[in-house]
PDB file of N, CA and C in Angstrom:
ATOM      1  N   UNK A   1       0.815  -1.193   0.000  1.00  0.00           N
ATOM      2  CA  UNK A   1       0.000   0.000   0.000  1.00  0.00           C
ATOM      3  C   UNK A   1       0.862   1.262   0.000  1.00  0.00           C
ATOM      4  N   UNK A   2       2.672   0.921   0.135  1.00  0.00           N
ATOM      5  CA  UNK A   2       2.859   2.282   0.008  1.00  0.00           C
ATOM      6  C   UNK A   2       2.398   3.301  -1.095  1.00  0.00           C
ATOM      7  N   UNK A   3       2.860   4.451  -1.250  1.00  0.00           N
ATOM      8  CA  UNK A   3       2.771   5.158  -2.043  1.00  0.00           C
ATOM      9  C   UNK A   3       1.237   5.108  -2.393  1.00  0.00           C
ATOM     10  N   UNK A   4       0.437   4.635  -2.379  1.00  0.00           N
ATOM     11  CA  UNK A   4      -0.982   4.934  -2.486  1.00  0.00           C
ATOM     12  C   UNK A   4      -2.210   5.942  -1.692  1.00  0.00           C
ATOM     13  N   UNK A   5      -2.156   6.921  -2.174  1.00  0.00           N
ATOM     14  CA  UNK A   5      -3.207   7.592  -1.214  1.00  0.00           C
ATOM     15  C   UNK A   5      -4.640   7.318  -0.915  1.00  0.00           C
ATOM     16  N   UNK A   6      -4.770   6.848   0.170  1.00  0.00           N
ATOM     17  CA  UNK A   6      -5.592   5.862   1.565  1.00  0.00           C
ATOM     18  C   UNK A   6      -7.123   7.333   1.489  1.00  0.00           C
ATOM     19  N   UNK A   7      -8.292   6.731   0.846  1.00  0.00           N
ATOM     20  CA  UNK A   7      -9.279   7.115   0.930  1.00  0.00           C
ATOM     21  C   UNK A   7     -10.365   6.568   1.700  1.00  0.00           C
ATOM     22  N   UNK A   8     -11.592   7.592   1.906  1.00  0.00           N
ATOM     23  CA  UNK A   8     -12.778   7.047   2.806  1.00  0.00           C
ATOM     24  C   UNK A   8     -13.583   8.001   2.492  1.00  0.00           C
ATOM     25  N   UNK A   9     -14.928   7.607   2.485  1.00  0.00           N
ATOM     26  CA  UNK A   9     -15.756   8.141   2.592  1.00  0.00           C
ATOM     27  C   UNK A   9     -16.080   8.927   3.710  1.00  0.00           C
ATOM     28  N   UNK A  10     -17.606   9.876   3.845  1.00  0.00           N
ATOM     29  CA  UNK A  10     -18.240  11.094   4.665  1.00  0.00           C
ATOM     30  C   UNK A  10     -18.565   9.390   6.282  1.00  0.00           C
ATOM     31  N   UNK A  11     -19.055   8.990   5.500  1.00  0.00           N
ATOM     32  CA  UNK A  11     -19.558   8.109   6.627  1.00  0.00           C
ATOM     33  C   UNK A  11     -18.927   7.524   7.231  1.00  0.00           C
ATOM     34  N   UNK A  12     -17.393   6.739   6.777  1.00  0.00           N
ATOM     35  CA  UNK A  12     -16.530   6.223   7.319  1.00  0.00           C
ATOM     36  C   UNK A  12     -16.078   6.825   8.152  1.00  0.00           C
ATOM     37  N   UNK A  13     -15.352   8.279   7.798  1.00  0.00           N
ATOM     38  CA  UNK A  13     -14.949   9.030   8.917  1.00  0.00           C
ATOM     39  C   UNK A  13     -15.747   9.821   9.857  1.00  0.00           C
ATOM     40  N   UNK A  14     -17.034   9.672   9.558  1.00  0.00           N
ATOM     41  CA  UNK A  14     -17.981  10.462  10.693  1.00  0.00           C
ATOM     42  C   UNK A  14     -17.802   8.925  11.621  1.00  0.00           C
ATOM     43  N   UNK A  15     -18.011   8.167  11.131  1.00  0.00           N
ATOM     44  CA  UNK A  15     -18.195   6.874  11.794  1.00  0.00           C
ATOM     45  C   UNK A  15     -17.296   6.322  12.815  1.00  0.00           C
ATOM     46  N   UNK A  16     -15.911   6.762  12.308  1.00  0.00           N
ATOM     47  CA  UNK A  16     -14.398   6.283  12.956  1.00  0.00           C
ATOM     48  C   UNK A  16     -14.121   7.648  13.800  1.00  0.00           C
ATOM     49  N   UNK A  17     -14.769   8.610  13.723  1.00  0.00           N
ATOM     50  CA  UNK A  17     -14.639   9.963  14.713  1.00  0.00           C
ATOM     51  C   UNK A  17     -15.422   9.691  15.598  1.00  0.00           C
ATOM     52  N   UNK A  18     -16.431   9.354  15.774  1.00  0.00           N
ATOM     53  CA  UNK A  18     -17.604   8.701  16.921  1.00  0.00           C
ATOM     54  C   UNK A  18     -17.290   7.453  17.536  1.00  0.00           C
ATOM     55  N   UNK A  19     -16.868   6.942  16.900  1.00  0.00           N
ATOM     56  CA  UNK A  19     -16.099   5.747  17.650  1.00  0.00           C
ATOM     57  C   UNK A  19     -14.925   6.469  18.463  1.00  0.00           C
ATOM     58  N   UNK A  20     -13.943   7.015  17.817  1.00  0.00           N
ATOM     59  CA  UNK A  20     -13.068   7.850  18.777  1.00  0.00           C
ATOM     60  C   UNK A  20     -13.178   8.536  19.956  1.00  0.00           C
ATOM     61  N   UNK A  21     -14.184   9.418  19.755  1.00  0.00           N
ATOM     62  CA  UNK A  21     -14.926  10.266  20.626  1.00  0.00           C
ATOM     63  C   UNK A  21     -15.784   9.257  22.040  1.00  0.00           C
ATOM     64  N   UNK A  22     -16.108   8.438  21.319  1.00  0.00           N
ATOM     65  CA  UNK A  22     -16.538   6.983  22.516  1.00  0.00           C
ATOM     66  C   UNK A  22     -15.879   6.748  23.373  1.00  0.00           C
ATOM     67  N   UNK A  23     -14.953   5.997  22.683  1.00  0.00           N
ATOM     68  CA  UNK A  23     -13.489   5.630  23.594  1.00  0.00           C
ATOM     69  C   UNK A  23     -13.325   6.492  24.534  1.00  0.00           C
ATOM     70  N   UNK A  24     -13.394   7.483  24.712  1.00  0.00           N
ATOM     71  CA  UNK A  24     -12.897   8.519  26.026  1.00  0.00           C
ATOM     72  C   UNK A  24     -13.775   9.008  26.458  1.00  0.00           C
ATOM     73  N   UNK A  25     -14.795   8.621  26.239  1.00  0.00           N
ATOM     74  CA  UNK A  25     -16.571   8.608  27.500  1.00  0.00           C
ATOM     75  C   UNK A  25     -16.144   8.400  28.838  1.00  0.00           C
ATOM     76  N   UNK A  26     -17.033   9.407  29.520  1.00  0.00           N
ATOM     77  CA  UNK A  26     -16.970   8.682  31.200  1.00  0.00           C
ATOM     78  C   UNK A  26     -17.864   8.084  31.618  1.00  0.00           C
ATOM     79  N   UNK A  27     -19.130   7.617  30.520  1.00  0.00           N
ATOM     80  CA  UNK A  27     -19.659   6.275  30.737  1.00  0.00           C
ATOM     81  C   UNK A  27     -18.768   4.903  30.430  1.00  0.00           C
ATOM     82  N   UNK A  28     -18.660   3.954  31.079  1.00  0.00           N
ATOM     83  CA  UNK A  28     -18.134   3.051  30.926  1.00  0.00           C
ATOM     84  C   UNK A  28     -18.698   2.191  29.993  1.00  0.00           C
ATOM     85  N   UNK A  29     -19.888   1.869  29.550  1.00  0.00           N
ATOM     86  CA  UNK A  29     -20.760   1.257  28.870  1.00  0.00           C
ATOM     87  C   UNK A  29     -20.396   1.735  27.384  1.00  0.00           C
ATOM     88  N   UNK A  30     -20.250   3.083  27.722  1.00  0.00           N
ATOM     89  CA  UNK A  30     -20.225   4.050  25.988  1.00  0.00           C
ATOM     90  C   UNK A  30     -18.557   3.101  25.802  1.00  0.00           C
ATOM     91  N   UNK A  31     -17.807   3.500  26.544  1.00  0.00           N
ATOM     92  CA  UNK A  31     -16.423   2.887  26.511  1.00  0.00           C
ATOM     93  C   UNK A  31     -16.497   2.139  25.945  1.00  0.00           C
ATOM     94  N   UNK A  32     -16.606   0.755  26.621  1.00  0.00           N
ATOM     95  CA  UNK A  32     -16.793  -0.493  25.973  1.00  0.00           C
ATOM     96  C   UNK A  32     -17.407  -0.844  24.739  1.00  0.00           C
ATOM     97  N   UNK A  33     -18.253  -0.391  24.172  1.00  0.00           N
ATOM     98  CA  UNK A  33     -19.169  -0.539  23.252  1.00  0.00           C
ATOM     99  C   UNK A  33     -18.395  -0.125  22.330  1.00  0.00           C
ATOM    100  N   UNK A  34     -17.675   1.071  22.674  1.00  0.00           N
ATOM    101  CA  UNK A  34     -16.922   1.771  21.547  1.00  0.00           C
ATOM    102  C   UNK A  34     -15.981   0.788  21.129  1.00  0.00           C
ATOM    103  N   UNK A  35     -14.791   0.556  21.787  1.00  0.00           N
ATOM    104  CA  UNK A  35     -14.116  -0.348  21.769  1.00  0.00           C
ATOM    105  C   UNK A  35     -14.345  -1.722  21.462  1.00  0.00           C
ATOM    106  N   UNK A  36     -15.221  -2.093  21.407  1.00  0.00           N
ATOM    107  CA  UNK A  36     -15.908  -3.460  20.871  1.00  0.00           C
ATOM    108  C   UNK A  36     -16.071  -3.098  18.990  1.00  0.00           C
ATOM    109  N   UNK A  37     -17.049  -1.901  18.985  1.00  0.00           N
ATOM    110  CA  UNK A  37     -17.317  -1.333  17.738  1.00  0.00           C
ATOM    111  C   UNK A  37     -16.046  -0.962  17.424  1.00  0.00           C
ATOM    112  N   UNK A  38     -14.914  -0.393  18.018  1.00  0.00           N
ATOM    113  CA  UNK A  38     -13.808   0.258  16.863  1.00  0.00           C
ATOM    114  C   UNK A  38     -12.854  -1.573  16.340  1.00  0.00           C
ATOM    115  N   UNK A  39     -13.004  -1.885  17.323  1.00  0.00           N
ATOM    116  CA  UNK A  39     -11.902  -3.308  16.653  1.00  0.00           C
ATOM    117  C   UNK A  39     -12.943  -3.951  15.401  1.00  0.00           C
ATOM    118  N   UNK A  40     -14.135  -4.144  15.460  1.00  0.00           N
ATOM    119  CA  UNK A  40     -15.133  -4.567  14.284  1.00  0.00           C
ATOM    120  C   UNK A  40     -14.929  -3.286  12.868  1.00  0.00           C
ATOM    121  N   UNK A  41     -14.599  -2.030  13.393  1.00  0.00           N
ATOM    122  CA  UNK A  41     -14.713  -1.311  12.187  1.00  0.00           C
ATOM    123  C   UNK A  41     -13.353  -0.946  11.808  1.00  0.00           C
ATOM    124  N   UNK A  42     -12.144  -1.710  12.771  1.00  0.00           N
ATOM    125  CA  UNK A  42     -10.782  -1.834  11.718  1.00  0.00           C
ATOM    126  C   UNK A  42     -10.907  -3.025  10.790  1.00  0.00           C
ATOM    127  N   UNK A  43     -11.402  -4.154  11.795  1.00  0.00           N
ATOM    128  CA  UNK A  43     -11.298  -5.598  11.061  1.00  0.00           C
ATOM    129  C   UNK A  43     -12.457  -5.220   9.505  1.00  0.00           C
ATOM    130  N   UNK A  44     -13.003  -4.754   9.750  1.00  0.00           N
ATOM    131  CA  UNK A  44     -14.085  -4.489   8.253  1.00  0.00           C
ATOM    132  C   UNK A  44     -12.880  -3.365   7.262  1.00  0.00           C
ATOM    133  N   UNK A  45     -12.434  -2.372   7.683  1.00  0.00           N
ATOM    134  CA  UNK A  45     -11.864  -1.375   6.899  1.00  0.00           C
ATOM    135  C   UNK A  45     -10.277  -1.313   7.030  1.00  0.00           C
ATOM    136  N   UNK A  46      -9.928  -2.284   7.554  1.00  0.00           N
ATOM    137  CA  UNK A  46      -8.379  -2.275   7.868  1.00  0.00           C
ATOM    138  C   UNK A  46      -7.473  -1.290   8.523  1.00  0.00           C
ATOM    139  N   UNK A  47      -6.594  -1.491   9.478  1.00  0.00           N
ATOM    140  CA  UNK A  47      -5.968  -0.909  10.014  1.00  0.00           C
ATOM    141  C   UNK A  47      -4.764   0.150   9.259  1.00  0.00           C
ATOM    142  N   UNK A  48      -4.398   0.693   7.845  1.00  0.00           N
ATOM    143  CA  UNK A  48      -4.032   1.380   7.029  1.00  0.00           C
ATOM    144  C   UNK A  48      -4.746   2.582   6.991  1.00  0.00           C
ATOM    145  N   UNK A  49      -6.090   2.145   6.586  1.00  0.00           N
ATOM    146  CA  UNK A  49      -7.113   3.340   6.753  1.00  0.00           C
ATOM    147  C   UNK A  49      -7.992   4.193   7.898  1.00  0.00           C
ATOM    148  N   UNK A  50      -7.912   3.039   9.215  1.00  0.00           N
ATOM    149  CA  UNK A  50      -7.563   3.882  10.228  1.00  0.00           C
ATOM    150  C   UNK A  50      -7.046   4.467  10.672  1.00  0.00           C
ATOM    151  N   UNK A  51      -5.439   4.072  10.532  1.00  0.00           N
ATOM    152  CA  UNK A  51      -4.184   4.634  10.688  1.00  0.00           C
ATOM    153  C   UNK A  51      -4.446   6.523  10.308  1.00  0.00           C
ATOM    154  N   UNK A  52      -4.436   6.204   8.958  1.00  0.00           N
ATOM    155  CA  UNK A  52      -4.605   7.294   8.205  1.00  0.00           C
ATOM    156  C   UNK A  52      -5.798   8.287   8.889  1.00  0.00           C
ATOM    157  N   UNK A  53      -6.971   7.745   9.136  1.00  0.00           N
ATOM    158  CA  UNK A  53      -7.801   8.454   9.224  1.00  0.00           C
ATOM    159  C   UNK A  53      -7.565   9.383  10.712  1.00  0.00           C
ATOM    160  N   UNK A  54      -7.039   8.279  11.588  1.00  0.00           N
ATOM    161  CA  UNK A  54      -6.844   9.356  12.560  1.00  0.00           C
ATOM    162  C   UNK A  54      -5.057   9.977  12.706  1.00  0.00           C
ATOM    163  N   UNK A  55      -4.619   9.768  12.406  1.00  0.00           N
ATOM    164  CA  UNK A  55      -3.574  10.591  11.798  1.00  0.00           C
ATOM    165  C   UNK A  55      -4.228  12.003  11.232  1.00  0.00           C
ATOM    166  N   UNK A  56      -5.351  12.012   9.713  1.00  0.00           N
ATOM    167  CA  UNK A  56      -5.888  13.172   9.410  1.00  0.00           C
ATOM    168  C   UNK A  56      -6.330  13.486  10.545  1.00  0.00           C
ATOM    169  N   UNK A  57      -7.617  13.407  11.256  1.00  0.00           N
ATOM    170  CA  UNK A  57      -7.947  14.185  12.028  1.00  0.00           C
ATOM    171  C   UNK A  57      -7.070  15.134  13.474  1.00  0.00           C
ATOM    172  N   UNK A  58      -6.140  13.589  13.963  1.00  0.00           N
ATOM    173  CA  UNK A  58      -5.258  14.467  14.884  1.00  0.00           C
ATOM    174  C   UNK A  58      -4.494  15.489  14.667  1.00  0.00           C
ATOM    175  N   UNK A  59      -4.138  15.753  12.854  1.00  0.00           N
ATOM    176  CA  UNK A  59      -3.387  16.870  12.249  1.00  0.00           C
ATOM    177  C   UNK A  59      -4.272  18.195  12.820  1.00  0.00           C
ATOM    178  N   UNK A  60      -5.873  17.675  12.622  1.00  0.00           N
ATOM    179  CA  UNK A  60      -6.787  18.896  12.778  1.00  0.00           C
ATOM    180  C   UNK A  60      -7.513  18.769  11.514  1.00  0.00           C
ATOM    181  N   UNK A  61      -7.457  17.623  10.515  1.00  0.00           N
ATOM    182  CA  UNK A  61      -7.825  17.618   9.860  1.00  0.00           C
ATOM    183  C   UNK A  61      -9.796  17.652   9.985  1.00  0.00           C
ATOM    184  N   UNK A  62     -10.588  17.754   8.798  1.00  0.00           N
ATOM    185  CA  UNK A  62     -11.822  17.853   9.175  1.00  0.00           C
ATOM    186  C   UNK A  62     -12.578  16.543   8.506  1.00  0.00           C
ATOM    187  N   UNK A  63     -13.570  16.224   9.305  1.00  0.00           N
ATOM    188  CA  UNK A  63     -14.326  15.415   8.877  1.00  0.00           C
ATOM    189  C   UNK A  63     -15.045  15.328   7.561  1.00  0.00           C
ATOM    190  N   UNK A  64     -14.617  14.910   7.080  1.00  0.00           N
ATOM    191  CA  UNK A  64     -14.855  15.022   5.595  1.00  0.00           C
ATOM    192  C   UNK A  64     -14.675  14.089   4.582  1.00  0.00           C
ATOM    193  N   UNK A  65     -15.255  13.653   3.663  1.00  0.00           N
ATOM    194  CA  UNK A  65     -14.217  12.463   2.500  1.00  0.00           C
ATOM    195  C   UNK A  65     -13.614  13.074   1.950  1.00  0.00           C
ATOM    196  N   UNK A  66     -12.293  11.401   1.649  1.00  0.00           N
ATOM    197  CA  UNK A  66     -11.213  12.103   1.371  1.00  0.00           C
ATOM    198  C   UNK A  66     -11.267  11.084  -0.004  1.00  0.00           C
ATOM    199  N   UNK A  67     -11.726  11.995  -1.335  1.00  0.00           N
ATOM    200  CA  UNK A  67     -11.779  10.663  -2.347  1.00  0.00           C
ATOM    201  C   UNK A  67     -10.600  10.098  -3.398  1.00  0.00           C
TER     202      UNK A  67
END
């Protein structure tokens, strides 16, 4: 996959930002769930394009597709 630029859709990354945003709930329930849901939505979209995706956003990047 080097050299290939790593795309996603509006939904993917609204999707993988809410999952993010989960993860650091101070419900514990939200926690877990999240974390249950984020390992199901690497194993579906692979860990490359997660990588990437939150890489973009931690830049400050915006939620958005990237096509």
């Amino acid at each position: 996959m080097t050299g290939e630029r790593i795309t996603w859709t509006l939904e993917e990354i609204r999707k993988f930002d809410r999952l993010a945003d989960d993860t650091g709930s101070r419900d514990q329930m939200v926690r877990i769930k999240a974390r249950m849901d984020q390992a199901n939505f690497i194993k579906e979209h692979g860990k490359a394009k997660c990588d990437a995706m939150w890489a973009h956003l931690q830049a400050g990047g915006k939620v958005e597709a990237r096509p």
